[in-house]
Structures are given as C-alpha cells and as structure tokens.
N, C-alpha and C. Protein backbone atom coordinates (compact mmCIF):
# COMPACT_ATOMS: atom_id res chain seq x y z
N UNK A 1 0.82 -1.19 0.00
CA UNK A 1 0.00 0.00 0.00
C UNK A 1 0.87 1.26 0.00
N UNK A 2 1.71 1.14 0.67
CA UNK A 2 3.15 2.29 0.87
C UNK A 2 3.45 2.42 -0.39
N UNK A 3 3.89 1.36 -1.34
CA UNK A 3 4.46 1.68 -2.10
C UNK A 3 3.72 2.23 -3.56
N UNK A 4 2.38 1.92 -3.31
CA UNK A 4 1.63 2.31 -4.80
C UNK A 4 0.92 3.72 -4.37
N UNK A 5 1.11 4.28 -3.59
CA UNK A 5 0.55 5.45 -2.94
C UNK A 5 2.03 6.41 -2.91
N UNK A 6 2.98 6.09 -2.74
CA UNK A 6 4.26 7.16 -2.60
C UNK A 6 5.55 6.66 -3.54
N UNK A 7 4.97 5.72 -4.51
CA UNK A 7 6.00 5.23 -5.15
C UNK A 7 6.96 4.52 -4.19
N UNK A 8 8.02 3.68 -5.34
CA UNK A 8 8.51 2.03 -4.54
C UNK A 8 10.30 2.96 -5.08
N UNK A 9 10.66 3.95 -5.44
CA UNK A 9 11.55 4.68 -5.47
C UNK A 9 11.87 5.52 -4.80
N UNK A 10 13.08 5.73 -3.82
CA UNK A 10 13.76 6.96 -2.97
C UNK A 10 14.13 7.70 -4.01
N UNK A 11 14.17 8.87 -3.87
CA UNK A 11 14.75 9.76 -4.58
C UNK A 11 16.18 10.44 -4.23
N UNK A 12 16.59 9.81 -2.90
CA UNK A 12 17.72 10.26 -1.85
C UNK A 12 18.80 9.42 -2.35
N UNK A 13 20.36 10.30 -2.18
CA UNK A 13 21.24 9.42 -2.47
C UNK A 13 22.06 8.85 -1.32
N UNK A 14 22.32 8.98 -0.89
CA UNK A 14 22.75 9.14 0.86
C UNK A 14 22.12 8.18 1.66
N UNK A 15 22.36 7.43 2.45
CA UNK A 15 21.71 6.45 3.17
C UNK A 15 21.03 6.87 4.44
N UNK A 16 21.53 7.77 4.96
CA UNK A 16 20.47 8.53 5.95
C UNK A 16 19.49 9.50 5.45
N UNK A 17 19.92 9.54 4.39
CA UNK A 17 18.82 10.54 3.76
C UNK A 17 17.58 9.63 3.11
N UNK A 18 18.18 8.66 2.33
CA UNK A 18 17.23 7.84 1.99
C UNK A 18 16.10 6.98 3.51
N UNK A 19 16.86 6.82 4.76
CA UNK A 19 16.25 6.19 5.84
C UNK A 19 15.53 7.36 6.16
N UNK A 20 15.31 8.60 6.59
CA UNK A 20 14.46 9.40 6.58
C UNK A 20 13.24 9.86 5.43
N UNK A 21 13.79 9.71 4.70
CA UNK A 21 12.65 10.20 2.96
C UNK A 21 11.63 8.65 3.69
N UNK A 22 12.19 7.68 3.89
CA UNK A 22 11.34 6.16 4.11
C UNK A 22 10.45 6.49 5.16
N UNK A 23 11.06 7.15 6.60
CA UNK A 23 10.10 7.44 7.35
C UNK A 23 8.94 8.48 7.42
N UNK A 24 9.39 9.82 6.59
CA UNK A 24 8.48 11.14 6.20
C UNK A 24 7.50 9.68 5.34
N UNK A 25 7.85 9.02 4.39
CA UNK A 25 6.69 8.56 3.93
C UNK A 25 5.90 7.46 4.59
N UNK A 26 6.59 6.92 5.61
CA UNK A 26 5.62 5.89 6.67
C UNK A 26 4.38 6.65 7.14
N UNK A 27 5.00 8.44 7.76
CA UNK A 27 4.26 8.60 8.59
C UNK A 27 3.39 9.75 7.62
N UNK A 28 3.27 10.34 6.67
CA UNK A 28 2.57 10.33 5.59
C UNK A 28 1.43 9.37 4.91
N UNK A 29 1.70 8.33 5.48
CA UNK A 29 0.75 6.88 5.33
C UNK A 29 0.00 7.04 5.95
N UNK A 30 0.32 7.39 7.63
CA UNK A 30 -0.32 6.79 8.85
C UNK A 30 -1.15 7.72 9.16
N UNK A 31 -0.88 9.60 8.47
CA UNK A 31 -1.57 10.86 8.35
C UNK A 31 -3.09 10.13 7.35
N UNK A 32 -2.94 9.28 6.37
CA UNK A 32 -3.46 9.48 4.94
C UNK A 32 -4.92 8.32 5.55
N UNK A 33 -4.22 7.41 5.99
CA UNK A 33 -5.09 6.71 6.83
C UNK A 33 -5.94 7.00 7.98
N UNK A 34 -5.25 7.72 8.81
CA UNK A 34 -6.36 8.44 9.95
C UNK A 34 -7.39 9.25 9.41
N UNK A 35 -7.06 10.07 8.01
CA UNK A 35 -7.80 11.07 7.90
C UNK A 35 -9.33 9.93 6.83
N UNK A 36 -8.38 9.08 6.20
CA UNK A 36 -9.91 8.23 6.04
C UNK A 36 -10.44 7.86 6.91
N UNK A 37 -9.66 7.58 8.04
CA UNK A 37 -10.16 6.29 8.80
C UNK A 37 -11.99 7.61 9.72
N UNK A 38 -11.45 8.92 10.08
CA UNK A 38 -11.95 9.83 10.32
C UNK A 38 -13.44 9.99 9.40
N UNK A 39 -13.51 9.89 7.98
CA UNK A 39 -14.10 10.55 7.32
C UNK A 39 -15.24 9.24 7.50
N UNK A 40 -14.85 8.34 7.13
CA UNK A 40 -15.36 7.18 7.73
C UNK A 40 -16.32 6.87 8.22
N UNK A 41 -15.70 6.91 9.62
CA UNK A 41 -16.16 6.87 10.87
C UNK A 41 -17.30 7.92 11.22
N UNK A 42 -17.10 9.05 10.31
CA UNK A 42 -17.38 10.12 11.20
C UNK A 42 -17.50 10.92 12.16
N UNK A 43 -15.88 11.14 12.44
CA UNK A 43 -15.49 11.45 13.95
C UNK A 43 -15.23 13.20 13.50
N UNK A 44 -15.72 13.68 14.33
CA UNK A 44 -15.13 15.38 14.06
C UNK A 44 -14.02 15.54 15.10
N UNK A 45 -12.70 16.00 14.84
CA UNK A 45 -11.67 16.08 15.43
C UNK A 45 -11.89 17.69 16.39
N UNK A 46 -11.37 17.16 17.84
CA UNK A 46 -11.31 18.41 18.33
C UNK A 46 -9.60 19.00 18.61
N UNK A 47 -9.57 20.01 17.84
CA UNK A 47 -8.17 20.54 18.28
C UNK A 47 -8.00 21.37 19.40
N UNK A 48 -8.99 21.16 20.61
CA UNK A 48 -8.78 22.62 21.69
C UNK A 48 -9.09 23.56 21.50
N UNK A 49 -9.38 24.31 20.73
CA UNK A 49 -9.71 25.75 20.32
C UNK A 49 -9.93 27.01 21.22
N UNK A 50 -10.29 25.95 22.25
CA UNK A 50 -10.26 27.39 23.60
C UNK A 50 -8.98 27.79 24.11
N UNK A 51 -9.37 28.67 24.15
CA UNK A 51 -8.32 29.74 24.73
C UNK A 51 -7.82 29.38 26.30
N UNK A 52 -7.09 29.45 26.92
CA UNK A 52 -6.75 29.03 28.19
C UNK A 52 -6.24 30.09 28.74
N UNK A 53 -6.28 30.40 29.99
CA UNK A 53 -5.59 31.76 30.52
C UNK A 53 -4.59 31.00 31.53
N UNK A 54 -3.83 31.83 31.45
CA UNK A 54 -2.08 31.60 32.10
C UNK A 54 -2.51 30.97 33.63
N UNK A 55 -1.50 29.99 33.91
CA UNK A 55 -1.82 29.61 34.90
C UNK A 55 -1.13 30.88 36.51
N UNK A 56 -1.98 30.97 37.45
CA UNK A 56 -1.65 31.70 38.80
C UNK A 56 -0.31 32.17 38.51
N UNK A 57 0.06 33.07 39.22
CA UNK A 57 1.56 33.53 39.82
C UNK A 57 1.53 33.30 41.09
N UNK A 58 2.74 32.15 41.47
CA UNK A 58 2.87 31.91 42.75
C UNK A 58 3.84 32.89 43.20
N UNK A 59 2.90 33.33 44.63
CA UNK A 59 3.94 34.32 46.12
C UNK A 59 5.19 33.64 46.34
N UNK A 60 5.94 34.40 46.38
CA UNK A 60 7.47 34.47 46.66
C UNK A 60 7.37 35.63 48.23
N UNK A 61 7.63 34.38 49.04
CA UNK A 61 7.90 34.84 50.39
C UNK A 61 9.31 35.54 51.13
C-alpha cells in the first residue's frame, strides 16, 4: 500500500537521507489513513480551540 501510494523509489542518495525520505513517507501513510479512517467513521476532530488563561503567579515569600 506504501508503495503504490508514494511510489517504490527513494529519490535520496545518501543512506540517511534515503532512511528518513522512508520514514516522512511511513508517517505520511499513517496521516493518509487516519484522515480516512476519520471521514469514515465520522469522527469530528477536536483541536482545543479554547483559549486558556495563564496559569496563577505563585507568592514568593
């Protein structure tokens, strides 16, 4: 599935470069899949959106 979705070719020449290009595209997979797996399901994602106010300032005695 990895490979017919991001191609079965590195484009890196370098061997750490090529072991990273492999992982950006694992986890490019695992993005591509949640977001079906989401649409799916029909889950609406919550990102927090509220605002939070700073926590107390603690006294210094």
């Amino acid at each position: 599935m990895l490979k017919t979705k991001f191609g079965d070719k590195l484009k890196s020449k370098n061997f750490i470069a090529q072991k990273n290009e492999l992982l950006c595209k694992a986890i490019a997979h695992n993005i591509v899949v949640l977001i079906h797996e989401m649409h799916e399901l029909g889950i609406e994602p919550d990102f927090c959106t509220q605002t939070f106010s700073p926590a107390p300032k603690v006294k210094e005695n």
